[in-house]
Protein backbone atom coordinates (compact mmCIF):
# COMPACT_ATOMS: atom_id res chain seq x y z
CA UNK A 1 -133.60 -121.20 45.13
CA UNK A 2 -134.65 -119.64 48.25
CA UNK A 3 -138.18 -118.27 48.57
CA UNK A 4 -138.75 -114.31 49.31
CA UNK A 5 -139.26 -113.63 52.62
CA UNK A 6 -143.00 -112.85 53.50
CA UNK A 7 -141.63 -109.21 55.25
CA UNK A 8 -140.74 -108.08 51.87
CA UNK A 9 -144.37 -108.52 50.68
CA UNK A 10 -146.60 -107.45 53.49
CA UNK A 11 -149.43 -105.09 53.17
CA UNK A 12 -151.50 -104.06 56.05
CA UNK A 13 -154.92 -103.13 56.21
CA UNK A 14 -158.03 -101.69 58.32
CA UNK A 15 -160.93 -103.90 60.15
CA UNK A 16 -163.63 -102.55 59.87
CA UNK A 17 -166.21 -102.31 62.47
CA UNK A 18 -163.77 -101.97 65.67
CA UNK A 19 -163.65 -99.48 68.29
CA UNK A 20 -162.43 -100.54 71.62
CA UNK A 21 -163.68 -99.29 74.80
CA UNK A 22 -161.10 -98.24 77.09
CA UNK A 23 -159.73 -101.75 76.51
CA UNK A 24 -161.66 -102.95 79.63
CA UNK A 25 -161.41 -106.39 80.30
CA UNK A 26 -164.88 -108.80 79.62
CA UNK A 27 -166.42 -110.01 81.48
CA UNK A 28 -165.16 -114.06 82.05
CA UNK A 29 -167.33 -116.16 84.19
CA UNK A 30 -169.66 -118.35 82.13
CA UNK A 31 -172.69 -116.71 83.91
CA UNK A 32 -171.94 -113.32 83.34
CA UNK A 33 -171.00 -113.99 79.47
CA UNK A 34 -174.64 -114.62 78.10
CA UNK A 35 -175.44 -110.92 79.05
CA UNK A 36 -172.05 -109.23 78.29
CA UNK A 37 -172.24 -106.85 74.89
CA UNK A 38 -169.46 -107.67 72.17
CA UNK A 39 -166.48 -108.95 73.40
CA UNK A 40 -163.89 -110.18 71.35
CA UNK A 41 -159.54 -111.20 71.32
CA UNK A 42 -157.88 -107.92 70.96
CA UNK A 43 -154.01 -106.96 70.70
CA UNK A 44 -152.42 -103.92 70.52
CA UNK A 45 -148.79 -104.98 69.71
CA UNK A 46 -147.31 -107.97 68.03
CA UNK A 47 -145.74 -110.97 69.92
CA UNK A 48 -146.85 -114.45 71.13
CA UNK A 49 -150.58 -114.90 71.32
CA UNK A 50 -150.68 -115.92 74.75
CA UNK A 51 -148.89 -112.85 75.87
CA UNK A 52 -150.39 -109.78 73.61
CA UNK A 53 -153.96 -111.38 73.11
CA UNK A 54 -156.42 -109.91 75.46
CA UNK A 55 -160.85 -110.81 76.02
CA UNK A 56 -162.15 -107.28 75.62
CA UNK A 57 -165.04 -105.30 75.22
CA UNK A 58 -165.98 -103.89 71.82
CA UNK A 59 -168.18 -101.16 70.69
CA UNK A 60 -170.75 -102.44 67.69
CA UNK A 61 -171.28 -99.57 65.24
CA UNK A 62 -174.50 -98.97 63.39
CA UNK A 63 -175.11 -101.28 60.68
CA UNK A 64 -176.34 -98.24 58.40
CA UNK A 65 -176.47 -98.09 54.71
CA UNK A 66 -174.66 -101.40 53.47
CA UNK A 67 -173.29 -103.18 56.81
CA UNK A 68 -174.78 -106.66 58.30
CA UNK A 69 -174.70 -107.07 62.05
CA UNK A 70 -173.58 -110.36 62.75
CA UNK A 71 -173.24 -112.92 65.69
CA UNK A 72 -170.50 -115.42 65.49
CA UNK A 73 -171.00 -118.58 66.14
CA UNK A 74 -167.41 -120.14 65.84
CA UNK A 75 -163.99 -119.67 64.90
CA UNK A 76 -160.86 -121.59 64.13
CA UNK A 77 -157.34 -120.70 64.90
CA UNK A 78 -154.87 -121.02 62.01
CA UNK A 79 -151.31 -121.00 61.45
CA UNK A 80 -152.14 -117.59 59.53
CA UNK A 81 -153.55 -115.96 62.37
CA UNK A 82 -151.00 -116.81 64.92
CA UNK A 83 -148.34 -115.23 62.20
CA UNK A 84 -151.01 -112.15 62.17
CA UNK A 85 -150.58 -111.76 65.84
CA UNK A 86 -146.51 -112.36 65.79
CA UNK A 87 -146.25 -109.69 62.82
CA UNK A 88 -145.07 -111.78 60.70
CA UNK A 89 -147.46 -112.92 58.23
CA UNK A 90 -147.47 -111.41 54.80
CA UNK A 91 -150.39 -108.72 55.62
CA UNK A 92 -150.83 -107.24 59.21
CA UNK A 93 -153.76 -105.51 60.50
CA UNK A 94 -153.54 -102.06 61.96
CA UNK A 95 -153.76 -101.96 65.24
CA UNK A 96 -155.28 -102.38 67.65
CA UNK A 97 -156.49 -105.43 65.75
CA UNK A 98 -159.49 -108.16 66.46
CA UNK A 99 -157.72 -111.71 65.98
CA UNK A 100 -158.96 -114.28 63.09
CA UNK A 101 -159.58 -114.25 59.39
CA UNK A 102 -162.17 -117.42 59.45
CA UNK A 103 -165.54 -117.96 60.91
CA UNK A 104 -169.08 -118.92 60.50
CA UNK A 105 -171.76 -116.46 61.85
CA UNK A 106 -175.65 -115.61 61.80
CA UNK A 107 -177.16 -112.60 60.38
CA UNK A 108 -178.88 -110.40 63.04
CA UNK A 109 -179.88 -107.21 61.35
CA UNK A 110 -179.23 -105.55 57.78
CA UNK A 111 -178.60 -102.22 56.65
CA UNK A 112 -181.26 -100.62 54.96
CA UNK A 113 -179.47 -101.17 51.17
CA UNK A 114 -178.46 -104.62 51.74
CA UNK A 115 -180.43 -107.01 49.60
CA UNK A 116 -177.86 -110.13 49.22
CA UNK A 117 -178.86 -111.24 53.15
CA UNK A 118 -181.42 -111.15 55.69
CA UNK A 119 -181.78 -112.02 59.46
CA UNK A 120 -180.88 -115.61 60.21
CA UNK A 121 -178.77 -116.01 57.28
CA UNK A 122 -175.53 -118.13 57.96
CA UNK A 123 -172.66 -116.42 56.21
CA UNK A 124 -168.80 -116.52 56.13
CA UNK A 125 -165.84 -113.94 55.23
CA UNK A 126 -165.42 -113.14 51.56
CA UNK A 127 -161.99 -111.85 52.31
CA UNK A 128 -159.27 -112.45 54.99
CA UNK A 129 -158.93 -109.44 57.61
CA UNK A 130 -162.56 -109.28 59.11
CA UNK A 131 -161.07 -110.03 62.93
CA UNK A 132 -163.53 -113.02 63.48
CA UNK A 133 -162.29 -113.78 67.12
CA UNK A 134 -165.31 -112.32 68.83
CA UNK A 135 -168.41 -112.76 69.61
CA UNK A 136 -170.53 -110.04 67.18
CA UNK A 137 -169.67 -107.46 64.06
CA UNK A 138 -170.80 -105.22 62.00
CA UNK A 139 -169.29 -105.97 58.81
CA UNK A 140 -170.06 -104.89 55.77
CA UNK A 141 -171.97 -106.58 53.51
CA UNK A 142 -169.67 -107.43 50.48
CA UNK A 143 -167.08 -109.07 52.55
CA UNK A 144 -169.83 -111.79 53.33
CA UNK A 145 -170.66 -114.68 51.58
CA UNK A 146 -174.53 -116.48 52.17
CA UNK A 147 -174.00 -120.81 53.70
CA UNK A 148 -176.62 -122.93 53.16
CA UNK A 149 -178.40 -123.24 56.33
CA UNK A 150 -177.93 -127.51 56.42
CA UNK A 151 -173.63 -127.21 56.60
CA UNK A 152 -172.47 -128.78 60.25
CA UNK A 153 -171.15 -125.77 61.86
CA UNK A 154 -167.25 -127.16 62.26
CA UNK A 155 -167.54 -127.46 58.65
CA UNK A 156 -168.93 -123.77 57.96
CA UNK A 157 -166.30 -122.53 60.61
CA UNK A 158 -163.67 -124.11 58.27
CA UNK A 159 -164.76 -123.64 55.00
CA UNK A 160 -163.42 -120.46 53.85
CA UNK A 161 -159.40 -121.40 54.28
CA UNK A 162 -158.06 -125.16 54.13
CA UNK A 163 -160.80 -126.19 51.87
CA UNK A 164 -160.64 -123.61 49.21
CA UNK A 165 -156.86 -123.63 49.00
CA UNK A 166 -156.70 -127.34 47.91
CA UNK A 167 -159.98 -126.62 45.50
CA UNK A 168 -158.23 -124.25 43.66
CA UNK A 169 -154.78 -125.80 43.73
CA UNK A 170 -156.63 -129.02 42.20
CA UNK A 171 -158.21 -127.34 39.75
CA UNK A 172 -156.10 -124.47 38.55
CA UNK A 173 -152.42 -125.54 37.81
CA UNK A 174 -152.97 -129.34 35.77
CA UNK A 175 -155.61 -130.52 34.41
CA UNK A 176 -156.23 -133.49 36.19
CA UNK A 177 -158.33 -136.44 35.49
CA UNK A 178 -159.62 -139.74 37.13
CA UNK A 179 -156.79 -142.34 38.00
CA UNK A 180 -154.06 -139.59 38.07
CA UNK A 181 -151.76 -139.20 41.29
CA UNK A 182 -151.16 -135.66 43.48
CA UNK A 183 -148.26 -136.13 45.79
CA UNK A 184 -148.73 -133.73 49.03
CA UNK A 185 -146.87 -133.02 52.39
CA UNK A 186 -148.13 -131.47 55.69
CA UNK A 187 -150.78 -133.90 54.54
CA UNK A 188 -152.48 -134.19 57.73
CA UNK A 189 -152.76 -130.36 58.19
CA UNK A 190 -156.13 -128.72 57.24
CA UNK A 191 -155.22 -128.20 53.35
CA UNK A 192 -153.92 -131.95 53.72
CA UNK A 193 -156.95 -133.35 54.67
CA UNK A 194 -158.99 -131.64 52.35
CA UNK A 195 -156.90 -132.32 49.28
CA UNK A 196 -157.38 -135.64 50.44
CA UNK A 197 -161.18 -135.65 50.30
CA UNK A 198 -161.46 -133.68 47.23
CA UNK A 199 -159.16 -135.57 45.15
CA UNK A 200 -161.03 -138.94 46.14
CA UNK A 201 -164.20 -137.70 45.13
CA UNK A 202 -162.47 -136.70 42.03
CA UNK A 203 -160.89 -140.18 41.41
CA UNK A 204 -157.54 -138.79 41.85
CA UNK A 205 -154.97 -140.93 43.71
CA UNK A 206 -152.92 -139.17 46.46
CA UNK A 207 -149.67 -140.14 47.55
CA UNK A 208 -149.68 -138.29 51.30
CA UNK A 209 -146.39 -137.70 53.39
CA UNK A 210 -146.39 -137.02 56.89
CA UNK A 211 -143.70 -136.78 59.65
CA UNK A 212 -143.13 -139.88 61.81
CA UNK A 213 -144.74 -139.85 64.70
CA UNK A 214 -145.07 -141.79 68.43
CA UNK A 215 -148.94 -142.42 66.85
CA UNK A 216 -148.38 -142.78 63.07
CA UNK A 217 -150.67 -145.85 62.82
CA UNK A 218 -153.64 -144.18 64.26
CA UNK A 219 -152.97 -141.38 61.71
CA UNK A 220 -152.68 -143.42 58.90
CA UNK A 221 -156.07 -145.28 59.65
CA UNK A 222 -157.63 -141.78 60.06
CA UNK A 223 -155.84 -140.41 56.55
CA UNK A 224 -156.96 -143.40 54.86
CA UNK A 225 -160.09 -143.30 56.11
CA UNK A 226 -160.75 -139.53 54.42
CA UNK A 227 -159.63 -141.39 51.01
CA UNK A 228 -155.66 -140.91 51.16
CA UNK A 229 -154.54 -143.77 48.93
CA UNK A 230 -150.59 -143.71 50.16
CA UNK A 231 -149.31 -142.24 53.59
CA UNK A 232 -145.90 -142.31 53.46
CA UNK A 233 -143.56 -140.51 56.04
CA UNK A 234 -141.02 -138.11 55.27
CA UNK A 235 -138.36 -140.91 55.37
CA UNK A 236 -139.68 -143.42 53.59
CA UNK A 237 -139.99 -141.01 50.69
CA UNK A 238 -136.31 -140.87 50.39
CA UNK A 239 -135.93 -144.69 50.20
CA UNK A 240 -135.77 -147.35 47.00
CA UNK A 241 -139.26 -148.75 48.08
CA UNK A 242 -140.62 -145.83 46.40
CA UNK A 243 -139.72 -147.52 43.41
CA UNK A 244 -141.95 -150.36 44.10
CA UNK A 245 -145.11 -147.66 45.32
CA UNK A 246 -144.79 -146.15 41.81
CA UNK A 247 -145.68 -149.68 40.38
CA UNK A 248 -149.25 -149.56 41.65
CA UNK A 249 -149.67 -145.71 40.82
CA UNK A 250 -148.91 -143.15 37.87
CA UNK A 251 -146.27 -140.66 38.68
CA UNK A 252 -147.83 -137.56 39.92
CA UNK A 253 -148.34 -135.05 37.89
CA UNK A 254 -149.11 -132.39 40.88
CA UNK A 255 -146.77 -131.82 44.50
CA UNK A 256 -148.52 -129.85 47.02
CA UNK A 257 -145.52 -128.44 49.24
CA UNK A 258 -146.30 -126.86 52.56
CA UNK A 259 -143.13 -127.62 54.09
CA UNK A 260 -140.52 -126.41 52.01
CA UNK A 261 -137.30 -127.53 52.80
CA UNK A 262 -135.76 -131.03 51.94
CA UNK A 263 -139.11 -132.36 52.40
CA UNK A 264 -140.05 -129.82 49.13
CA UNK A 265 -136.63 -131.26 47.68
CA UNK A 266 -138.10 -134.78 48.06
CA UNK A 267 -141.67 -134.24 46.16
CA UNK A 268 -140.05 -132.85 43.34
CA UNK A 269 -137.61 -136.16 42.66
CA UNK A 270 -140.79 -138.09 42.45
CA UNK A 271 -142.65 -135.58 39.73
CA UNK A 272 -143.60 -136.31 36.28
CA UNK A 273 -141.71 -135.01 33.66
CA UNK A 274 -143.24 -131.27 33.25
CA UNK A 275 -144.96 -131.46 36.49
CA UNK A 276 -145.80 -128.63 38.55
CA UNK A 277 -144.63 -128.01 41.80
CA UNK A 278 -147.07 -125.44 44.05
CA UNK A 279 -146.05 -124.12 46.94
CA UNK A 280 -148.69 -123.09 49.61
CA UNK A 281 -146.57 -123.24 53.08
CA UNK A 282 -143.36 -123.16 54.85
CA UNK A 283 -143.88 -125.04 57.97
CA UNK A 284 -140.35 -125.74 57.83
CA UNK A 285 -139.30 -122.25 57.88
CA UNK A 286 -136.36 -123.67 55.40
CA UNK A 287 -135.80 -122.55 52.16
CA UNK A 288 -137.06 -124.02 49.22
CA UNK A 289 -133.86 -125.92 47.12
CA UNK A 290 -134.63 -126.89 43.58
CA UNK A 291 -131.85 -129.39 41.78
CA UNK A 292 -131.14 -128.06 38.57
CA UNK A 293 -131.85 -131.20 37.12
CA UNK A 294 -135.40 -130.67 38.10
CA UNK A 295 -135.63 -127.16 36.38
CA UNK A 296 -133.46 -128.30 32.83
CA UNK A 297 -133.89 -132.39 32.11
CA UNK A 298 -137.54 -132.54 33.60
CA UNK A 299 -138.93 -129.00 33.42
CA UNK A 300 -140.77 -128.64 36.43
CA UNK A 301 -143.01 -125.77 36.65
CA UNK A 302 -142.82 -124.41 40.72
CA UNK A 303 -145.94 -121.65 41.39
CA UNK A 304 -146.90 -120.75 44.22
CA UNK A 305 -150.56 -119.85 45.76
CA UNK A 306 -151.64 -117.81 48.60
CA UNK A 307 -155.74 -117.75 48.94
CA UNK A 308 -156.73 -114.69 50.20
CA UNK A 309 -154.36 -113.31 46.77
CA UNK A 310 -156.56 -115.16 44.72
CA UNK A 311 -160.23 -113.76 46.35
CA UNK A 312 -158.27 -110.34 46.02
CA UNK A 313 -158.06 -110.86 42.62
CA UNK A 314 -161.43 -111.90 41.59
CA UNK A 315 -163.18 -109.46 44.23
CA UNK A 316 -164.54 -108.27 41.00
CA UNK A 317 -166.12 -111.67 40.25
CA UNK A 318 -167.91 -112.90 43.12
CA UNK A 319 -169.59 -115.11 41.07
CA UNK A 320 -166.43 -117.68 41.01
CA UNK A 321 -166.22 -117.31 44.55
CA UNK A 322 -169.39 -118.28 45.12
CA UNK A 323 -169.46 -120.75 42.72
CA UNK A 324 -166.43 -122.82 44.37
CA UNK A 325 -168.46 -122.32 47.76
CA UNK A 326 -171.42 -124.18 45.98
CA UNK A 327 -169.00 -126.92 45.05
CA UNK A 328 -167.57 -127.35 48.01
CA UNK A 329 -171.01 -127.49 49.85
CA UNK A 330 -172.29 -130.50 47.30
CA UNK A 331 -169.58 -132.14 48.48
CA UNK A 332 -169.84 -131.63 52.08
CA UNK A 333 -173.26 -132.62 52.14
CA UNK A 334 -172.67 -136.19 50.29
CA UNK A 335 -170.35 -136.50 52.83
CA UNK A 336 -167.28 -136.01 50.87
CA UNK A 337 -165.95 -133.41 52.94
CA UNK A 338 -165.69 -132.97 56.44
CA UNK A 339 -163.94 -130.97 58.67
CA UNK A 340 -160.87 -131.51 59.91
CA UNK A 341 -160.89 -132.84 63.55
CA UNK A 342 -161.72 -130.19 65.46
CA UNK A 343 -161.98 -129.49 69.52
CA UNK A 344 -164.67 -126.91 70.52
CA UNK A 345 -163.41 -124.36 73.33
CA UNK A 346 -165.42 -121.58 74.62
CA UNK A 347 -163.69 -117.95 74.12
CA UNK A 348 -162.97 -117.49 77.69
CA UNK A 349 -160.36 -120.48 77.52
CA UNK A 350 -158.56 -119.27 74.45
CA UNK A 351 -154.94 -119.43 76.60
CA UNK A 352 -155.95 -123.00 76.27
CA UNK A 353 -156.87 -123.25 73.04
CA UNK A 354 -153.70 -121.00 71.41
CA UNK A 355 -151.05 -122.99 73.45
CA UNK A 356 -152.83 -126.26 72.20
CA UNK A 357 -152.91 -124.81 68.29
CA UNK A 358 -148.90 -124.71 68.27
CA UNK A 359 -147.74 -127.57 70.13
CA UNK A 360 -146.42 -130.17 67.54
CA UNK A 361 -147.93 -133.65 66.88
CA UNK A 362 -151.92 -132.03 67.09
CA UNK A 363 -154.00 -132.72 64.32
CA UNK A 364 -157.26 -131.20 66.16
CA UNK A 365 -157.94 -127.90 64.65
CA UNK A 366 -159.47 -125.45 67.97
CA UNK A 367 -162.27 -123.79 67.40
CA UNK A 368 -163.47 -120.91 69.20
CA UNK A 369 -167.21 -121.51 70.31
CA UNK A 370 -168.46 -117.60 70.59
């Protein structure tokens, strides 16, 4: 059953708060950058990052009625926002178009009818399509969300994403309690990790697949170390010791699939009866194939879940937003949550830090320090 391709779904839509000037080029040099105005990643067409991304200056509008004029402070680069740039992500911006949809800034100055923040405020997007890959906005003030000012910045930078896609794919598909099992894959990527550390403070067992690797030990240590009960690599999950695994734990109940592909394939031989299946990712770039035997003699349940749908469809209820964001923040500051491992590079070296976000095999997430 091959999954829809994301062309056929995308929308596109406006960021607010940009006006280039003349494209010129920012200043670069590390002394020079303290005094430039707002600069920020800009590109006009769609293609590789490295080629169509550009350091540019930007004009900052007047905060007025309802906007917030932000600085960022930092910025990680997703898979999401490279597929933004390539034009192939299921929503494109118009262009030309600031880069990044996650970010942690500080509040500078408020618009006159803005009562939800105030200056030196920490706050992150509300919604995807805010172009965080610069160094100030004004944005306006419902697309913001209010951080506790105690949250480690890497972990503010990174809340808004990984960490609320494996919160609500925890919560909202089985009802899960303490000494069930979740089987995932990509389960070192950002969603991986956090699934991991959410689920442990849950009491859930995870049973965590990865793809071999020259370093697998040292990733297993570090998995394990976040609370991953079982990491397993792609082929051992096709072989009879999995038998012997599902002696020590229940049969999950939940597969996490951000590979599709046969690795999909796999986590769905190992369900429980009526499990559900939610796709998330397609790594792979594979189709998804489901065994009819899955869908008839077991009846599996496959969804699928795409975050910024689900803050689109409770934009009406920022209460629930907020009120995973509170969650997630408890858990973060009992040390239940922490970033994913991140490496900081200033904006001027974001060649660098693009090139190093797609080569296979990294599990650092780069940040953009701006």
């Amino acid at each position: 059953m091959a999954m829809m391709a994301a062309g056929a779904l995308r929308r596109r839509w406006a960021r607010p708060g940009l006006r280039l000037l003349g494209l010129r080029p920012a200043a670069s040099s590390p002394s020079s950058s303290a005094e430039a105005g707002p600069r920020g990643l800009v590109y006009e067409e769609h293609g590789e990052p490295v080629r169509v991304l550009r350091l540019r200056d930007l004009d900052l509008p007047e905060v007025g009625d309802f906007g917030v004029h932000v600085k960022m402070l930092a910025a990680p680069i997703n898979p999401s926002d490279i597929n933004m740039i390539q034009g192939t992500y299921a929503t494109l911006a118009d262009l030309p178009a600031v880069g990044g949809n996650e970010g942690v800034g500080e509040v500078m100055s408020t618009g006159h009818n803005v009562t939800s923040l105030k200056t030196g405020d920490l706050v992150i997007p509300a919604d995807a399509g805010l172009g965080t890959w610069r160094t100030e906005a004004v944005f306006v003030a419902e697309k913001l969300l209010k951080l506790p000012p105690d949250i480690p910045l890497t972990c503010a930078a990174t809340l808004s994403v990984n960490p609320c896609t494996a919160y609500r794919m925890l919560s909202d598909f089985e009802v899960l309690k303490p000494g069930d099992s979740v089987i995932q894959n990509a389960a070192n990527s950002g969603v991986g990790q956090a699934v991991i550390q959410i689920a442990a403070a849950k009491g859930i067992k995870t049973i965590n697949v990865v793809r071999d690797r020259p370093n697998l030990q040292e990733l297993v240590t570090r998995l394990k170390s976040l609370g991953a009960d079982h990491v397993i690599t792609e082929d051992m999950l096709r072989k009879p010791e999995m038998k012997e695994l599902f002696k020590t734990i229940p049969k999950p109940v939940l597969a996490l699939n951000g590979v599709g592909g046969k690795s999909a394939t796999e986590l769905l031989r190992h369900l429980q009866h009526k499990g559900t299946m939610v796709t998330y990712g397609g790594m792979s770039k594979q189709p998804l194939t489901v065994p009819v035997s899955s869908l008839i003699f077991k009846d599996v349940k496959l969804c699928g879940f795409w975050m910024t749908q689900w803050k689109r469809d409770h934009s009406s209820n920022k209460e629930k937003l907020e009120g995973m964001i509170t969650d997630l923040c408890k858990l973060i500051r009992r040390g239940q949550l922490a970033s994913p491992a991140c490496q900081e590079v200033p904006l001027e070296d974001y060649q660098a830090a693009l090139k190093a976000s797609m080569e296979p095999y990294v599990s650092a997430k780069q940040i953009l320090r701006l």
